[in-house]
PDB file of N, CA and C in Angstrom:
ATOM      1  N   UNK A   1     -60.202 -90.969-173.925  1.00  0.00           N
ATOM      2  CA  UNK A   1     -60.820 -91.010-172.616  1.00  0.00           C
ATOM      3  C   UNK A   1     -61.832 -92.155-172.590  1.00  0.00           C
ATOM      4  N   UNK A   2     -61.755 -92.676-171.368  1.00  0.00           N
ATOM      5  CA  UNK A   2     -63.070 -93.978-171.399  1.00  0.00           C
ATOM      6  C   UNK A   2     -63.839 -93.644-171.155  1.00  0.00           C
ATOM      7  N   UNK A   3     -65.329 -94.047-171.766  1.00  0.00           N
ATOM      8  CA  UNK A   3     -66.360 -93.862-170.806  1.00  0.00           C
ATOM      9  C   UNK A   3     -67.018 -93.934-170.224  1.00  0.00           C
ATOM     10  N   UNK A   4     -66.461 -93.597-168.548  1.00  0.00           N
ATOM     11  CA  UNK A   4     -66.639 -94.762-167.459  1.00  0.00           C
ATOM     12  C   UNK A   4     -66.524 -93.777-166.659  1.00  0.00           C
ATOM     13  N   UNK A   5     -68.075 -93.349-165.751  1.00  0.00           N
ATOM     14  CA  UNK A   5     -67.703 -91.764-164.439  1.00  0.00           C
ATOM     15  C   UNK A   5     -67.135 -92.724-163.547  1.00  0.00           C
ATOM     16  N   UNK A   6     -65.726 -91.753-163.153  1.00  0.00           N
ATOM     17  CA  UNK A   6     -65.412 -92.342-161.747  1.00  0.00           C
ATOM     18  C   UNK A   6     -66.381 -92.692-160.471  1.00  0.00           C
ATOM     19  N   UNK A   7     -67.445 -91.819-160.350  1.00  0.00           N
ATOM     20  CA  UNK A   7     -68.289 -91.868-159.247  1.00  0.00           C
ATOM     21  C   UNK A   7     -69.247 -93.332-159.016  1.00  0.00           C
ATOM     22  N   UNK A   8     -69.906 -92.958-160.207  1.00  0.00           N
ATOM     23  CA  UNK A   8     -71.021 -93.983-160.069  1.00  0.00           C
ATOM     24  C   UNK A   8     -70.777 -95.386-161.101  1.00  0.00           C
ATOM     25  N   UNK A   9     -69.505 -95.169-161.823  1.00  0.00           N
ATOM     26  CA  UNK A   9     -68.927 -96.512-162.609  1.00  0.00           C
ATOM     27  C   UNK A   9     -69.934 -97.018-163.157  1.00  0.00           C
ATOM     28  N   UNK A  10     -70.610 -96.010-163.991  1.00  0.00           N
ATOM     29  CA  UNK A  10     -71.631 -96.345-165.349  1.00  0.00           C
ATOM     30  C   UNK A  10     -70.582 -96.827-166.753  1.00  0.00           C
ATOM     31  N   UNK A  11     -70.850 -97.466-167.461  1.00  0.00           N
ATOM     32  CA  UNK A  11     -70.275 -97.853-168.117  1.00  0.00           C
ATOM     33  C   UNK A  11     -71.308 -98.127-169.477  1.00  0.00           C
ATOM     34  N   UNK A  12     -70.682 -97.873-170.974  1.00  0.00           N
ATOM     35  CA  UNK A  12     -71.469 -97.921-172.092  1.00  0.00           C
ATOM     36  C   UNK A  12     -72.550 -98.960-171.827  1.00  0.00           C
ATOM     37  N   UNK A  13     -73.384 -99.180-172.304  1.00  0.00           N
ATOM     38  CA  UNK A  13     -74.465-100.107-173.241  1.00  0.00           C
ATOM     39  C   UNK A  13     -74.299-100.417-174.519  1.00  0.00           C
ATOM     40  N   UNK A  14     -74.944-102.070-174.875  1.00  0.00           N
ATOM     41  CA  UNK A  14     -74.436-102.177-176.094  1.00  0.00           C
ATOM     42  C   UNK A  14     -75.548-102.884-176.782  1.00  0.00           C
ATOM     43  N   UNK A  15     -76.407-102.535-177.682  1.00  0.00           N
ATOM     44  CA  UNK A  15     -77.393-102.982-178.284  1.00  0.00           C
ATOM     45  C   UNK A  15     -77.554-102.994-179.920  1.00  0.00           C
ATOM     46  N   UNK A  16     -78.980-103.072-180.910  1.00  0.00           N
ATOM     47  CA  UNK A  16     -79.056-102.826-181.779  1.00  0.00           C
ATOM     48  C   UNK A  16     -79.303-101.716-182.374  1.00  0.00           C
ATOM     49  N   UNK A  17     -78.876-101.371-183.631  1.00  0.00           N
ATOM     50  CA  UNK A  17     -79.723-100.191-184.284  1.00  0.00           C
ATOM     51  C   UNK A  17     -80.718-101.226-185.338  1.00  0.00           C
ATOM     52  N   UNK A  18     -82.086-100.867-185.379  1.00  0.00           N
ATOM     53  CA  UNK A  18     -82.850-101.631-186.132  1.00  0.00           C
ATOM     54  C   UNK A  18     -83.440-100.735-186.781  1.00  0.00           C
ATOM     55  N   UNK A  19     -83.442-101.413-188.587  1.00  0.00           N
ATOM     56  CA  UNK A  19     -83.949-100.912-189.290  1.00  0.00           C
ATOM     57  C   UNK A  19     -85.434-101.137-189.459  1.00  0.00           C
ATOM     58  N   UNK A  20     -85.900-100.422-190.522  1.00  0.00           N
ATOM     59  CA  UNK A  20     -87.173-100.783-191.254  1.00  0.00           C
ATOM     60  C   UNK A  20     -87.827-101.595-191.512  1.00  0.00           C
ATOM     61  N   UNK A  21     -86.399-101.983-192.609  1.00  0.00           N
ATOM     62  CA  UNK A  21     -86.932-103.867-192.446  1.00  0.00           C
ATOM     63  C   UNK A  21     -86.416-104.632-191.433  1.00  0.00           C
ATOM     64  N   UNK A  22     -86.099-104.536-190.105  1.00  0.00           N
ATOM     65  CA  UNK A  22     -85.751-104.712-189.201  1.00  0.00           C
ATOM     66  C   UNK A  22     -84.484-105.447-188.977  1.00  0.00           C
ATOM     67  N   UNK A  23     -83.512-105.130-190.384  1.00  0.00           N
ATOM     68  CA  UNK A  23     -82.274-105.895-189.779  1.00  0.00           C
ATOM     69  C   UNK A  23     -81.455-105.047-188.652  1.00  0.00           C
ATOM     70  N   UNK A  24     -80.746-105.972-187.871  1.00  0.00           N
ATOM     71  CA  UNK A  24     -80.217-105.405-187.094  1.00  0.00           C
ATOM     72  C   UNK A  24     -78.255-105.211-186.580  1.00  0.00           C
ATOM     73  N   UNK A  25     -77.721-103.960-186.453  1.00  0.00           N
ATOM     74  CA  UNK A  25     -76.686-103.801-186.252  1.00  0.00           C
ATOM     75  C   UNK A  25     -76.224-103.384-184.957  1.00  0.00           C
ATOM     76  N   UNK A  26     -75.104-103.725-184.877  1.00  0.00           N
ATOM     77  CA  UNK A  26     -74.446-103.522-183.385  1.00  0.00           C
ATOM     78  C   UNK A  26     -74.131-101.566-183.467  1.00  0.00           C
ATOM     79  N   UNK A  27     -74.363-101.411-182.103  1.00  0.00           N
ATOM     80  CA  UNK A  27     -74.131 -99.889-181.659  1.00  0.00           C
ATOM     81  C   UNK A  27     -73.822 -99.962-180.398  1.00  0.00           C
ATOM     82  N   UNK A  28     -73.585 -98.910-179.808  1.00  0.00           N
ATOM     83  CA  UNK A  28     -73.182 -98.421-178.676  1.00  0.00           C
ATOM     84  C   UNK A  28     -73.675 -97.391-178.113  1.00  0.00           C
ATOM     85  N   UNK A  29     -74.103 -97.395-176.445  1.00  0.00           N
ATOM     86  CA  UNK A  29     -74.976 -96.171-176.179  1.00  0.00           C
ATOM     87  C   UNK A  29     -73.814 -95.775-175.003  1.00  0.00           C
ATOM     88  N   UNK A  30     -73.168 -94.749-175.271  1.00  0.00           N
ATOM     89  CA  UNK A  30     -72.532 -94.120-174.717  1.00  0.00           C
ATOM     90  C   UNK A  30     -72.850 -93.211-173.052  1.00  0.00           C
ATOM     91  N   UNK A  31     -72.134 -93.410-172.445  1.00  0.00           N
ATOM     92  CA  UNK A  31     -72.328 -92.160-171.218  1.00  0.00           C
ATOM     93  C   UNK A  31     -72.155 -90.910-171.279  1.00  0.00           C
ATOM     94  N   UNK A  32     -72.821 -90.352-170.624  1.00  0.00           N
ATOM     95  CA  UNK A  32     -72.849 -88.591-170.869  1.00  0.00           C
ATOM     96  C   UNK A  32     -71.755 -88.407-170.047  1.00  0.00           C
ATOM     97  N   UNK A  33     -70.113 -88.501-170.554  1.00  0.00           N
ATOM     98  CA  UNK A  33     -68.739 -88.191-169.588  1.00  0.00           C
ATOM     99  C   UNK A  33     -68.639 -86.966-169.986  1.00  0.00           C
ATOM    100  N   UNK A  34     -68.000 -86.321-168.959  1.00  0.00           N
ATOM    101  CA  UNK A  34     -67.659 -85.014-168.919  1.00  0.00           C
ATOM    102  C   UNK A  34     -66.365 -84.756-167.840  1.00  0.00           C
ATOM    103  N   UNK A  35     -65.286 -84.271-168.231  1.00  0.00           N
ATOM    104  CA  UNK A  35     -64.418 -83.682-167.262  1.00  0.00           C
ATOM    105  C   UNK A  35     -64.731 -82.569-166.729  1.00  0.00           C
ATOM    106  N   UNK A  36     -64.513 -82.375-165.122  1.00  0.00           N
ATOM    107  CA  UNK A  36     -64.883 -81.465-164.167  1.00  0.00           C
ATOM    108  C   UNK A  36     -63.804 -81.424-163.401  1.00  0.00           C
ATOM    109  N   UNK A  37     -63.668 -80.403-162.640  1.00  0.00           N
ATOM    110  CA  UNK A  37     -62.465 -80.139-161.580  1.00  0.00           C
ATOM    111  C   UNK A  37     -63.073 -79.200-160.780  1.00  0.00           C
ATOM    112  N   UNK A  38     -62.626 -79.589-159.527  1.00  0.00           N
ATOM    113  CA  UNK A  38     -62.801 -79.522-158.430  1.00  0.00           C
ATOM    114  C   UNK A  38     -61.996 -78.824-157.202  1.00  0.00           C
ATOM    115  N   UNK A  39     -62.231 -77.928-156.179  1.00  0.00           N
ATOM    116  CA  UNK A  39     -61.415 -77.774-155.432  1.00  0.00           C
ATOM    117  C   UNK A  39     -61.654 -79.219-154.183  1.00  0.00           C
ATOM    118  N   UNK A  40     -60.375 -79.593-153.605  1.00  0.00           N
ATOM    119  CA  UNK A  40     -60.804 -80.363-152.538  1.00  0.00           C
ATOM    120  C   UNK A  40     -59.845 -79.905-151.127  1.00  0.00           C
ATOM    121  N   UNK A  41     -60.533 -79.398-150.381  1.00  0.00           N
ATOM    122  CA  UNK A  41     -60.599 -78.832-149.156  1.00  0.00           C
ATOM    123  C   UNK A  41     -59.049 -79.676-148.554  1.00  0.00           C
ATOM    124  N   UNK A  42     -59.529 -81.237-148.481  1.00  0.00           N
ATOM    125  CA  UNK A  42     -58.889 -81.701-147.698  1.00  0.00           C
ATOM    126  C   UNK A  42     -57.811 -82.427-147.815  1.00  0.00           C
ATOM    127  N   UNK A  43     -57.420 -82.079-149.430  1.00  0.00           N
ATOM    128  CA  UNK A  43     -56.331 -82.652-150.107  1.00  0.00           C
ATOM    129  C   UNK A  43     -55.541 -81.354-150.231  1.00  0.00           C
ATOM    130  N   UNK A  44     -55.736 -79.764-150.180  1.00  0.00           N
ATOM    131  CA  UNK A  44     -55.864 -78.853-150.608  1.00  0.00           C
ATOM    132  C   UNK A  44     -54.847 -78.701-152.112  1.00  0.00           C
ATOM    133  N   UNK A  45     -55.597 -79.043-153.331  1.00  0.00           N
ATOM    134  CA  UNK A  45     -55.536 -79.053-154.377  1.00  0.00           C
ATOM    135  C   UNK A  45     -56.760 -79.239-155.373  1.00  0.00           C
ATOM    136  N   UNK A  46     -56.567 -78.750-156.741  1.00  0.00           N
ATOM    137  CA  UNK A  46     -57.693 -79.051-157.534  1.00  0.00           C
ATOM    138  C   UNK A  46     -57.754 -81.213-157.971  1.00  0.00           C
ATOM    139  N   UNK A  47     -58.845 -81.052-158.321  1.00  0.00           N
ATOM    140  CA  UNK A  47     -59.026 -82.673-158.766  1.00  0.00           C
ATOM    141  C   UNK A  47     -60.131 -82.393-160.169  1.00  0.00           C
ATOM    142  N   UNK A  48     -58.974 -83.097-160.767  1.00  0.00           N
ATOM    143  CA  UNK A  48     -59.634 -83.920-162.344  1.00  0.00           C
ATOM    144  C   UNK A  48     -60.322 -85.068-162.014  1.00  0.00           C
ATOM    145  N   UNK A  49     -61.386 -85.012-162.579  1.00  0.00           N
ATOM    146  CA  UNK A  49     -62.503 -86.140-162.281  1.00  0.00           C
ATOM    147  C   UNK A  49     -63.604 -86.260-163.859  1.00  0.00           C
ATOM    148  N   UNK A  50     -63.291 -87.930-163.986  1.00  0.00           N
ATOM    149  CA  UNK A  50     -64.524 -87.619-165.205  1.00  0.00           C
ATOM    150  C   UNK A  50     -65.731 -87.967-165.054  1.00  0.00           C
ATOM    151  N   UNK A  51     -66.812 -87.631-164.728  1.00  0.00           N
ATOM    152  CA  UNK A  51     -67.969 -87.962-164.419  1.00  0.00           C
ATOM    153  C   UNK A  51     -68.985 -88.347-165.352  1.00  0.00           C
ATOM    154  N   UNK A  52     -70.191 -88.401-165.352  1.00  0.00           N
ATOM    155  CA  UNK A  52     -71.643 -88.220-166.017  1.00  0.00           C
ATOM    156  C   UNK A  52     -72.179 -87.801-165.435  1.00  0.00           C
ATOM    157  N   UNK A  53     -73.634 -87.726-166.117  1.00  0.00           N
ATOM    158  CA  UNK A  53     -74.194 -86.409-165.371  1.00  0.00           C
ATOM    159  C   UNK A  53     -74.602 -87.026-164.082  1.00  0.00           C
ATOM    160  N   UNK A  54     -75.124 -88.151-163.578  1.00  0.00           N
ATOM    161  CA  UNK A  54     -75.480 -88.453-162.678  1.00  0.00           C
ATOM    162  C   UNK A  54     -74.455 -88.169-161.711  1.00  0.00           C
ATOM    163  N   UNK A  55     -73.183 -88.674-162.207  1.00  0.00           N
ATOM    164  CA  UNK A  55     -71.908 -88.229-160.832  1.00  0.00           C
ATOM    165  C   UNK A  55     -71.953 -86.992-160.730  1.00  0.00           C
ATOM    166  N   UNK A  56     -72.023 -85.704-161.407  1.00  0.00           N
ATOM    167  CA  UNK A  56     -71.866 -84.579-160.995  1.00  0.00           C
ATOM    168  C   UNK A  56     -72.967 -84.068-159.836  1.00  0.00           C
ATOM    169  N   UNK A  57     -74.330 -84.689-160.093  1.00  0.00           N
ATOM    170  CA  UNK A  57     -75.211 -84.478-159.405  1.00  0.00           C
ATOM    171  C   UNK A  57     -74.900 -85.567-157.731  1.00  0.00           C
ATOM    172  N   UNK A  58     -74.478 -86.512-158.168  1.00  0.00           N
ATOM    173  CA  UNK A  58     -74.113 -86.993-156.576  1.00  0.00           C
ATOM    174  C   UNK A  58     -73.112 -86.472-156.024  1.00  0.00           C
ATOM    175  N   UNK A  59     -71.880 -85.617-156.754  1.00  0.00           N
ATOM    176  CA  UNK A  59     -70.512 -84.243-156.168  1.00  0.00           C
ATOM    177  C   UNK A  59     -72.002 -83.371-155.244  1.00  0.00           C
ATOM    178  N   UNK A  60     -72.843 -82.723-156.306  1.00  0.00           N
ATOM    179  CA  UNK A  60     -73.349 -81.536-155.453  1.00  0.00           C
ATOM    180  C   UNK A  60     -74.297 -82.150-153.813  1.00  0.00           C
ATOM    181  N   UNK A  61     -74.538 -83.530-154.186  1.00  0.00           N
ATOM    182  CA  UNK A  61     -75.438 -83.603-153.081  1.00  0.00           C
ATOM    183  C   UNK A  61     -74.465 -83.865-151.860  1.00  0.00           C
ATOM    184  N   UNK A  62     -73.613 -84.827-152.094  1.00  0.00           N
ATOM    185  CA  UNK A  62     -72.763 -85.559-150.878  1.00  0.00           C
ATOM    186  C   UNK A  62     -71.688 -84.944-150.631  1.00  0.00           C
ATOM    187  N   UNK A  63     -71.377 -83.746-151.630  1.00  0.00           N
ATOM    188  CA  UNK A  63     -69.861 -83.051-151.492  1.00  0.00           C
ATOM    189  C   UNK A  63     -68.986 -83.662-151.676  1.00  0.00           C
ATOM    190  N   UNK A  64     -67.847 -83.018-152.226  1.00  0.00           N
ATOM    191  CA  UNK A  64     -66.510 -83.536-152.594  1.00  0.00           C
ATOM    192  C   UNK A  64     -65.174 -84.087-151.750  1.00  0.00           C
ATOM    193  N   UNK A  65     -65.632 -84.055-150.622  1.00  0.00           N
ATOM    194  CA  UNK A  65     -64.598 -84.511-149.833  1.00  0.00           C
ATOM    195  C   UNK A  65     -65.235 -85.954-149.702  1.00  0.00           C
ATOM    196  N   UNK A  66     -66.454 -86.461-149.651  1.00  0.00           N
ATOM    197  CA  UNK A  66     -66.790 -87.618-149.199  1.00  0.00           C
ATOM    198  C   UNK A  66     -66.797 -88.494-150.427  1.00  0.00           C
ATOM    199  N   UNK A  67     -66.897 -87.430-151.491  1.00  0.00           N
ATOM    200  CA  UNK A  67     -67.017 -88.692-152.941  1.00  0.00           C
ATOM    201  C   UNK A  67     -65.726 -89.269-152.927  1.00  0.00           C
ATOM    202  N   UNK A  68     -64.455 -88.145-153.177  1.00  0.00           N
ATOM    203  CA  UNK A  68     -63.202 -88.325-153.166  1.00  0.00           C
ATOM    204  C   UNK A  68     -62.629 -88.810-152.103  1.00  0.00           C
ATOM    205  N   UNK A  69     -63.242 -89.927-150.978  1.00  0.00           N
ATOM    206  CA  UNK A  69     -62.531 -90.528-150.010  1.00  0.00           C
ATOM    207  C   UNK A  69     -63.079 -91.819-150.354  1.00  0.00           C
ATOM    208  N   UNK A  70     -64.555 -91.744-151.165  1.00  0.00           N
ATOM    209  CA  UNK A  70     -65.280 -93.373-151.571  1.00  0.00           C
ATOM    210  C   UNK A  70     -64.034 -93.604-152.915  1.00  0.00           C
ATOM    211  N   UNK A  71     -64.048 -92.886-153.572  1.00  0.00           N
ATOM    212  CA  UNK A  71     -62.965 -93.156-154.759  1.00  0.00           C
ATOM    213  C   UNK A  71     -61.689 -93.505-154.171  1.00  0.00           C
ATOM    214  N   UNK A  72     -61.237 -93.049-153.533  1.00  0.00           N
ATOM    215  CA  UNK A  72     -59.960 -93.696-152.615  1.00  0.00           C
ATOM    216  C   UNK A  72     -59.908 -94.783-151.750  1.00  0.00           C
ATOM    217  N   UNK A  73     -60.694 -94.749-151.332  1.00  0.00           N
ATOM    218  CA  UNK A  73     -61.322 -96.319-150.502  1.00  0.00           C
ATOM    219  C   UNK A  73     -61.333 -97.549-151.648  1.00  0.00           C
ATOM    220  N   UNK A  74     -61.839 -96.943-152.381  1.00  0.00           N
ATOM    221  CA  UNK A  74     -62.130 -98.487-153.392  1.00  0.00           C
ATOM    222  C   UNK A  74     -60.683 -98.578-154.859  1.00  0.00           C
ATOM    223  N   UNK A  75     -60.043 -97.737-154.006  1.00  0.00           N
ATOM    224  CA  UNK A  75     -58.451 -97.901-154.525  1.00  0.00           C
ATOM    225  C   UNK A  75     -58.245 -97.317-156.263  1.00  0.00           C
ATOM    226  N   UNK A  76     -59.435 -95.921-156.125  1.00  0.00           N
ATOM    227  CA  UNK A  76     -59.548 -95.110-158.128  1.00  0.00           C
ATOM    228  C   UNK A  76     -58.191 -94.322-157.443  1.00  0.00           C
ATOM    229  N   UNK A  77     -57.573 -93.794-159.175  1.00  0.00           N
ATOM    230  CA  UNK A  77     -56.610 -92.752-158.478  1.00  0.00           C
ATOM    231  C   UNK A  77     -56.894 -91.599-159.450  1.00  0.00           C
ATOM    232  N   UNK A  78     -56.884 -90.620-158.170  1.00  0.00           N
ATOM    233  CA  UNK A  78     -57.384 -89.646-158.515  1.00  0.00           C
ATOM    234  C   UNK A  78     -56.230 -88.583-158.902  1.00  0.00           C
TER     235      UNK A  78
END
């Protein structure tokens, strides 16, 4: 799975881990993805969606019919 929320298209970070003696190595700061499903009213079917936490929190504010028409608009397939 990538990790990349459909909603808000956060995508990893990529920085150092630094030591002690301050050398430094490549890492990766990952997104908090999570699969969620959904009923959607106006598709009438469930929807797989992978989010972070921030997308789940913009599902509860704006509702799922309007996220899942911005994701379709900008041509995600859901």
């Amino acid at each position: 799975m990538s990790r990349t929320c459909q909603v808000t298209g956060a995508t990893p970070g990529f920085g150092h881990h630094v030591s002690h003696s301050h050398r430094r190595t490549k890492r990766r700061f990952d997104v908090n993805v999570q699969r969620k499903t959904y009923w959607v009213p106006s598709l009438n079917r469930r929807v797989t969606l992978t989010l972070s936490a921030r997308g789940i929190k913009t599902v509860d504010v704006r509702g799922i019919d309007v996220v899942v028409a911005d994701i379709q608009a900008r041509g995600g397939r859901i």
